[in-house]
Protein backbone atom coordinates (compact mmCIF):
# COMPACT_ATOMS: atom_id res chain seq x y z
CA UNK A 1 24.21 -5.65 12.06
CA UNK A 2 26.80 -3.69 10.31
CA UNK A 3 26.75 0.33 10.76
CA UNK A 4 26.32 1.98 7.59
CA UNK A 5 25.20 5.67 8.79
CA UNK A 6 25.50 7.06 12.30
CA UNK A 7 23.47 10.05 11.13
CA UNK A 8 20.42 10.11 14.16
CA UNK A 9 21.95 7.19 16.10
CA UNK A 10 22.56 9.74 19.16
CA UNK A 11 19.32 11.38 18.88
CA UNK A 12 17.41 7.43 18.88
CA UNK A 13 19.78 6.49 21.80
CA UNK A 14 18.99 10.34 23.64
CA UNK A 15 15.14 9.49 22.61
CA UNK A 16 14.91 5.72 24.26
CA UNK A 17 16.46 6.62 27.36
CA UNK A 18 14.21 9.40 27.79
CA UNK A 19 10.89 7.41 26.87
CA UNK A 20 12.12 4.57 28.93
CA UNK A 21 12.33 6.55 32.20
CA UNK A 22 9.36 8.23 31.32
CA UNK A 23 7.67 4.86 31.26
CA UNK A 24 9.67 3.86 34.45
CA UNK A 25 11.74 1.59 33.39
CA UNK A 26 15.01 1.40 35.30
CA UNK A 27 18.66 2.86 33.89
CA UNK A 28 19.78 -0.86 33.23
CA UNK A 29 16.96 -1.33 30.63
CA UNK A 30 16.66 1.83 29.70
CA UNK A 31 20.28 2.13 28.46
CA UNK A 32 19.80 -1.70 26.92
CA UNK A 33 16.87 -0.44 24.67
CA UNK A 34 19.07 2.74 23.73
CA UNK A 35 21.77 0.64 22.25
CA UNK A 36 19.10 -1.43 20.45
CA UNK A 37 18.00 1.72 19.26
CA UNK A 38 21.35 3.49 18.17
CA UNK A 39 22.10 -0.03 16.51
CA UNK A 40 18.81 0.21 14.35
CA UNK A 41 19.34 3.81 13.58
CA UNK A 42 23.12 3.31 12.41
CA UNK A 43 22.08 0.51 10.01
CA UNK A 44 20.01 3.03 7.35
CA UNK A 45 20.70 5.83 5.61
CA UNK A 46 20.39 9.31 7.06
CA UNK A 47 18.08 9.75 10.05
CA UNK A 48 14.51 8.34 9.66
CA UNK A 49 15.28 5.00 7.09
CA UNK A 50 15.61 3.28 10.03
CA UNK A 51 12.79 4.09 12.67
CA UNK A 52 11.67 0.73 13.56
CA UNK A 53 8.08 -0.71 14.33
CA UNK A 54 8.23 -2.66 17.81
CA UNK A 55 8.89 -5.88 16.11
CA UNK A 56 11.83 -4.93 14.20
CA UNK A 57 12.93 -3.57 17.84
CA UNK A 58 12.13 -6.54 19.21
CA UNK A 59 14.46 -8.93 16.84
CA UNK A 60 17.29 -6.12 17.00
CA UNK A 61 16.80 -6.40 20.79
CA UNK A 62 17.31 -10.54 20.43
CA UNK A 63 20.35 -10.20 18.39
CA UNK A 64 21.95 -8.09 21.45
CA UNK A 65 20.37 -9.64 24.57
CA UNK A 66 19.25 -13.06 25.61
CA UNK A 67 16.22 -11.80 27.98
CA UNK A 68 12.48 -10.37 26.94
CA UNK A 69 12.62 -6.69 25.53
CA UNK A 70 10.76 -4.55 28.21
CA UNK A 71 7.58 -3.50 27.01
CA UNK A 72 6.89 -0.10 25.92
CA UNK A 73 3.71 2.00 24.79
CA UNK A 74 3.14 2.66 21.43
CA UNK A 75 4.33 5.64 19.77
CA UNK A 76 3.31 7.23 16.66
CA UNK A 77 6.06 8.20 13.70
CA UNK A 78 6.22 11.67 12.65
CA UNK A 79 3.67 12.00 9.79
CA UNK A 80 4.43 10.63 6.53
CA UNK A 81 2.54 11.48 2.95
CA UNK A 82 0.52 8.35 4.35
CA UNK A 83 -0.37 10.04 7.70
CA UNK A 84 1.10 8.59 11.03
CA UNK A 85 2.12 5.25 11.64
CA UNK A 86 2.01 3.37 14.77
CA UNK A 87 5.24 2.05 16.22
């Protein structure tokens, strides 16, 4: 997956570390899902083109990993003109 924008690619990394100790997960998988994340967030345009549903998570995660992407809660997108979207 090809970076085209690295606009909010530290802030998703910062962001899925956090969550993923939050939700115990340990530092191994926690920095796994934060590259997964940076990579989704440097392949859009500016910051939020990119914020992936768990499914598109889960596929980036299979491009970079051969194991099962640790499970995570859900967690809502900031509001949209729709209202909030599950992720």
């Amino acid at each position: 997956m090809p970076a085209v924008d690295s606009t909010g690619a530290g802030d998703a990394m910062a962001a899925a570390v956090l969550a993923s100790l939050w939700n115990d997960l340990d530092l191994a998988a926690a920095t796994d899902l934060a590259q997964v994340m940076s990579l989704l967030a440097g392949a859009g345009v500016g910051a939020r083109e990119m914020l992936p549903d768990q499914e598109q998570a889960r596929q980036a995660w299979g491009l970079c990993y051969p194991t099962k992407m640790p499970e995570l809660p859900r967690f809502t997108r900031p509001a949209s003109p729709d209202g909030p979207t599950g992720v």
